[in-house]
C-alpha atoms as a PDB file:
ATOM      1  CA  UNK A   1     -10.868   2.830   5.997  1.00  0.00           C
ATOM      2  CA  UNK A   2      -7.488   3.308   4.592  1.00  0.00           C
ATOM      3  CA  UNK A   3      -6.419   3.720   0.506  1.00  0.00           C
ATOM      4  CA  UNK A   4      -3.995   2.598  -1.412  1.00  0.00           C
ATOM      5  CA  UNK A   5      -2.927   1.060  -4.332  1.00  0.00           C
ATOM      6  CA  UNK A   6      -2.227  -2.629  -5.636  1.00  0.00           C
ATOM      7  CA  UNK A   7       1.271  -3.030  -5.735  1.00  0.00           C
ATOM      8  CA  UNK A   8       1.001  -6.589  -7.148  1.00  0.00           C
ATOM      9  CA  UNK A   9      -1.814  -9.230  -7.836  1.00  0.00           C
ATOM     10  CA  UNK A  10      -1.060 -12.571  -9.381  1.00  0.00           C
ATOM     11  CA  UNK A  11      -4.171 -14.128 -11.186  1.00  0.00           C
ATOM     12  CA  UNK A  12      -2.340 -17.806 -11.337  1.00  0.00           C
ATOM     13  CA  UNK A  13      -1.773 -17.449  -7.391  1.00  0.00           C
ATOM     14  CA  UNK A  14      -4.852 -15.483  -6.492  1.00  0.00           C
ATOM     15  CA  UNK A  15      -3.434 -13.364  -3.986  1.00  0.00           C
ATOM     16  CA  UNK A  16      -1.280  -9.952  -4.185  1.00  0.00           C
ATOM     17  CA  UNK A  17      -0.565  -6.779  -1.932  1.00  0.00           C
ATOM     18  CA  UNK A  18      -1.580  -3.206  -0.967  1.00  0.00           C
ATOM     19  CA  UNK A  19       0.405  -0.683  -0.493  1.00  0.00           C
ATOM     20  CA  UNK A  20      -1.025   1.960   1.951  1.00  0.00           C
ATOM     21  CA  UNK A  21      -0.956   5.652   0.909  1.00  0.00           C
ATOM     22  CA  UNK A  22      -0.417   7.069   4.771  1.00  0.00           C
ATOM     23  CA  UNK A  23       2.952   5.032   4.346  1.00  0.00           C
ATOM     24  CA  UNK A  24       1.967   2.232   6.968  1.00  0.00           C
ATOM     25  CA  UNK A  25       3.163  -0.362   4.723  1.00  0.00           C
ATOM     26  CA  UNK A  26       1.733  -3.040   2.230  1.00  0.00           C
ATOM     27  CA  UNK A  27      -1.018  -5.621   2.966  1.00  0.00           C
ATOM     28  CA  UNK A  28      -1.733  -8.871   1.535  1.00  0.00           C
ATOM     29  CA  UNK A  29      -4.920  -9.436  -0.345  1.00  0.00           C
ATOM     30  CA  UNK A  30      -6.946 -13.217  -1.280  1.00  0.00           C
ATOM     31  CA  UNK A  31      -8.991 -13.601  -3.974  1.00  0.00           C
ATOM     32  CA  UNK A  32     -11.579 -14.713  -1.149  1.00  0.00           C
ATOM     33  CA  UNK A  33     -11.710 -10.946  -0.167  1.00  0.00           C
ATOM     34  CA  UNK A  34     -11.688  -9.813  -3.771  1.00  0.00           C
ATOM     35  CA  UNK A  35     -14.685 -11.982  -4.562  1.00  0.00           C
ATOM     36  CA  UNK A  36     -16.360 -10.740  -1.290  1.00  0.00           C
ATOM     37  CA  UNK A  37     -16.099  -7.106  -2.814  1.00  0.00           C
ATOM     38  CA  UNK A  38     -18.342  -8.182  -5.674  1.00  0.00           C
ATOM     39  CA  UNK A  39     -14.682  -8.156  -8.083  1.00  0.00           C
ATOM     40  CA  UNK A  40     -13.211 -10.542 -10.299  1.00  0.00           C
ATOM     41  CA  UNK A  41      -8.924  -9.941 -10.043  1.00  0.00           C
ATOM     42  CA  UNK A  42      -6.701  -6.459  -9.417  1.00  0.00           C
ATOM     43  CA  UNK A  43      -4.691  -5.022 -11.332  1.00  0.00           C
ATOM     44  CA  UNK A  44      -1.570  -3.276 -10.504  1.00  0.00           C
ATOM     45  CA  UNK A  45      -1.846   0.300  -9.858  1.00  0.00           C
ATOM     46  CA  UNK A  46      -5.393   0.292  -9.667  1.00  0.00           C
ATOM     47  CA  UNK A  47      -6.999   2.548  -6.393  1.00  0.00           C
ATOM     48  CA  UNK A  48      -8.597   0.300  -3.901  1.00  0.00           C
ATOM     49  CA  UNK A  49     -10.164   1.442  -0.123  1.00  0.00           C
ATOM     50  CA  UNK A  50      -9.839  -1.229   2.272  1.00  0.00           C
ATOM     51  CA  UNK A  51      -9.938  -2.160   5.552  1.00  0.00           C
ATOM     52  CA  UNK A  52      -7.176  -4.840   7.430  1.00  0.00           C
ATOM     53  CA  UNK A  53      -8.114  -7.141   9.704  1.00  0.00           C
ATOM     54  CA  UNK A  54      -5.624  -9.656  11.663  1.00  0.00           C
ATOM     55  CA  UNK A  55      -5.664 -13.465  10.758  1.00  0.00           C
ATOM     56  CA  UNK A  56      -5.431 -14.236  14.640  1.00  0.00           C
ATOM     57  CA  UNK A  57      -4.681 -17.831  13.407  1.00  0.00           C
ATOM     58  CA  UNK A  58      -1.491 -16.419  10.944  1.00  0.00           C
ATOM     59  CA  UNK A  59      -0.753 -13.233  12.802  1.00  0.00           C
ATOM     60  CA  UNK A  60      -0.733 -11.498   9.769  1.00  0.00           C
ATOM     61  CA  UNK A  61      -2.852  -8.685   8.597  1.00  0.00           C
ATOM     62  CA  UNK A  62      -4.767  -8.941   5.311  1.00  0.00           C
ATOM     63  CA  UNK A  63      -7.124  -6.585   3.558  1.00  0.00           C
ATOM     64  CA  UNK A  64     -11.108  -6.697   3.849  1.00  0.00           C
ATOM     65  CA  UNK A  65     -14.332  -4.893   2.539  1.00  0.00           C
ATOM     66  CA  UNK A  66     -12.211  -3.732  -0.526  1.00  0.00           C
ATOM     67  CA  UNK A  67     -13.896  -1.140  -3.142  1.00  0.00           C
ATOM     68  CA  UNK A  68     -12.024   0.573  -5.952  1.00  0.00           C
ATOM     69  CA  UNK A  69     -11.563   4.110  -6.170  1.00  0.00           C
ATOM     70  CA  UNK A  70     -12.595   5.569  -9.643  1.00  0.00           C
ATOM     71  CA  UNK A  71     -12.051   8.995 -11.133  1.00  0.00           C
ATOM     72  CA  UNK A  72     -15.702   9.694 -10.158  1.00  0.00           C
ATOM     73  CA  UNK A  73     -14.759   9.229  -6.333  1.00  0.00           C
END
């Protein structure tokens, strides 16, 4: 499971991006995922772990099984 932080999310659009703390790059995030995490939006800068997972449709990688990282973690 990697970790980073959301980079951007916009609510009107419902998507936004990761960006991965080991440096890998950013990946893109759906509300579809967000909702599957048991969340309603991100927020920018918040902590998330996530894992990605390729659209083999797109060829694009997007984030999965998201949970946010709190000061208690």
């Amino acid at each position: 499971m990697k970790t980073g932080v959301v980079r951007f999310y916009n609510v009107d659009k419902n998507y936004g991006f990761i960006t991965a703390d080991d440096g890998s790059g950013e990946t893109f995030v759906h509300i579809s995922r967000i909702r599957k995490a048991g969340l309603e939006k991100l927020v920018g800068g918040q902590k998330i772990n996530y894992l990605v997972k390729l659209d083999g449709l797109k060829d694009k990688n997007y984030a999965s099984t998201l949970s946010l990282i709190t000061d208690n973690d």
